[in-house]
Protein backbone atom coordinates (compact mmCIF):
# COMPACT_ATOMS: atom_id res chain seq x y z
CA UNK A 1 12.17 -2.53 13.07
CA UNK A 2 10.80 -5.66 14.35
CA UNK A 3 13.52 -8.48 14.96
CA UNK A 4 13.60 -10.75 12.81
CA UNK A 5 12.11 -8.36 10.15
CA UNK A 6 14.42 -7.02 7.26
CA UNK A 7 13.23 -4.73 4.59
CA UNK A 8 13.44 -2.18 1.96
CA UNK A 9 11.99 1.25 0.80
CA UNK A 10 11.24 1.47 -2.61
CA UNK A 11 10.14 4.99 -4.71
CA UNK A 12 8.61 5.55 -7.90
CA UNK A 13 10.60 7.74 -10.47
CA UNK A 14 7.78 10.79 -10.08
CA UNK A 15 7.80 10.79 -5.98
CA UNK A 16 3.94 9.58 -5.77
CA UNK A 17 4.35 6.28 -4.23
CA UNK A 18 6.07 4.26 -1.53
CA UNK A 19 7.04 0.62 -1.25
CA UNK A 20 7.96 -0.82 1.92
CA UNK A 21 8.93 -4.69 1.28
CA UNK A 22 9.46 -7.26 4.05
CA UNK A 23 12.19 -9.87 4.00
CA UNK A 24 9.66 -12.35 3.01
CA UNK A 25 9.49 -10.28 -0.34
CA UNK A 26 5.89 -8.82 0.46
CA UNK A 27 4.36 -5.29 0.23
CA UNK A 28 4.24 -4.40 3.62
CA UNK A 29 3.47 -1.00 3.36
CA UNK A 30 2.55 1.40 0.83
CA UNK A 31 1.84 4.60 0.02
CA UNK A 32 0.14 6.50 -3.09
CA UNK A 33 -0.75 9.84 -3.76
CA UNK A 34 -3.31 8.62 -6.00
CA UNK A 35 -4.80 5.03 -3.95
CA UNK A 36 -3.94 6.24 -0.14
CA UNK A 37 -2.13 3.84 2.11
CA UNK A 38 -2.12 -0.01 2.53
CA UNK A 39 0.07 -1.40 6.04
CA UNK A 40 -0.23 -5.59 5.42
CA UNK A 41 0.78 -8.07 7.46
CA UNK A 42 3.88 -10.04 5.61
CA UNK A 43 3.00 -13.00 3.16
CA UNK A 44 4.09 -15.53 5.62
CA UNK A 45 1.85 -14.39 8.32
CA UNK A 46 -1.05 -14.25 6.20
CA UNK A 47 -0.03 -17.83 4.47
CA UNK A 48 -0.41 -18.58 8.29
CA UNK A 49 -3.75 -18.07 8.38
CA UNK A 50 -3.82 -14.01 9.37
CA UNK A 51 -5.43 -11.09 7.74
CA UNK A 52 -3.92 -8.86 5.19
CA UNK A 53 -4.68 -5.45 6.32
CA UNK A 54 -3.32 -3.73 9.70
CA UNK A 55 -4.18 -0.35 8.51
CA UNK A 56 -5.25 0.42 4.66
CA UNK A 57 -7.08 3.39 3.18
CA UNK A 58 -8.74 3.86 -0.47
CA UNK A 59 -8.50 6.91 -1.18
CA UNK A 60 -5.90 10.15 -2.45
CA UNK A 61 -3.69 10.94 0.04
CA UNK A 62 -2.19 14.16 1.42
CA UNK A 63 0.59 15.23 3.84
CA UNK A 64 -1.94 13.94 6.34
CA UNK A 65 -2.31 10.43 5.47
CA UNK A 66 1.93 10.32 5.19
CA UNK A 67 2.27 11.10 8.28
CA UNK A 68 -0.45 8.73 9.36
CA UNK A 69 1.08 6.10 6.79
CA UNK A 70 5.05 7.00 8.34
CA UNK A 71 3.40 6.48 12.14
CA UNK A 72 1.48 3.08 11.61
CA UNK A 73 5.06 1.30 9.82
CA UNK A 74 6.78 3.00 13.12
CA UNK A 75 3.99 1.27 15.02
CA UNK A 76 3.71 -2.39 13.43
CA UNK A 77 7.19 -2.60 12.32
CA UNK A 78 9.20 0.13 14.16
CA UNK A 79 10.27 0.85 10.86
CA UNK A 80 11.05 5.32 10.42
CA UNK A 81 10.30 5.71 6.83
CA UNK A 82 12.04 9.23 6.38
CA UNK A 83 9.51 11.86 5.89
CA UNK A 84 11.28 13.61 2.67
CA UNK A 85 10.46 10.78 -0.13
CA UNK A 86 7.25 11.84 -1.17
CA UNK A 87 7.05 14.77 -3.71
CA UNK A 88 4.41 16.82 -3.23
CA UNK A 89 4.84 19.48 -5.97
């Protein structure tokens, strides 16, 4: 993790979707089944005057796009989001 940089993992009841939440309270990563993968800057930095996206998709995501989604939080947060939330029965 970033210094500085606290968070959270959040999962939905069903195993479909990811939450990764910054200190600041923000969504700064997430991951859906369904929407694909969103990797934002925190609230604060964008309240700053930055952009909100670092790395965001729009589409259904597979195993694929996890890993992708696991390797870009590892790489703008150094955060390891363990690779056994998602359920992909």
């Amino acid at each position: 993790m970033v210094e500085g940089v606290d968070y959270c993992i959040d999962v939905s009841a069903d195993g479909r979707t990811v939450w990764v939440n910054g200190a600041d309270g923000s969504c700064i990563g997430r991951f859906s089944k369904r929407f694909g993968l969103d990797v934002h800057k925190t609230s604060s930095e964008q309240i700053a005057g930055g952009n909100q996206c670092l790395h965001c998709t729009h589409e259904p995501a597979g195993p694929a796009a996890w890993d992708d989604f696991r390797a870009q939080m590892q790489l703008h947060y150094r955060i390891d989001v363990p690779s056994n939330l998602v359920n992909w029965k």
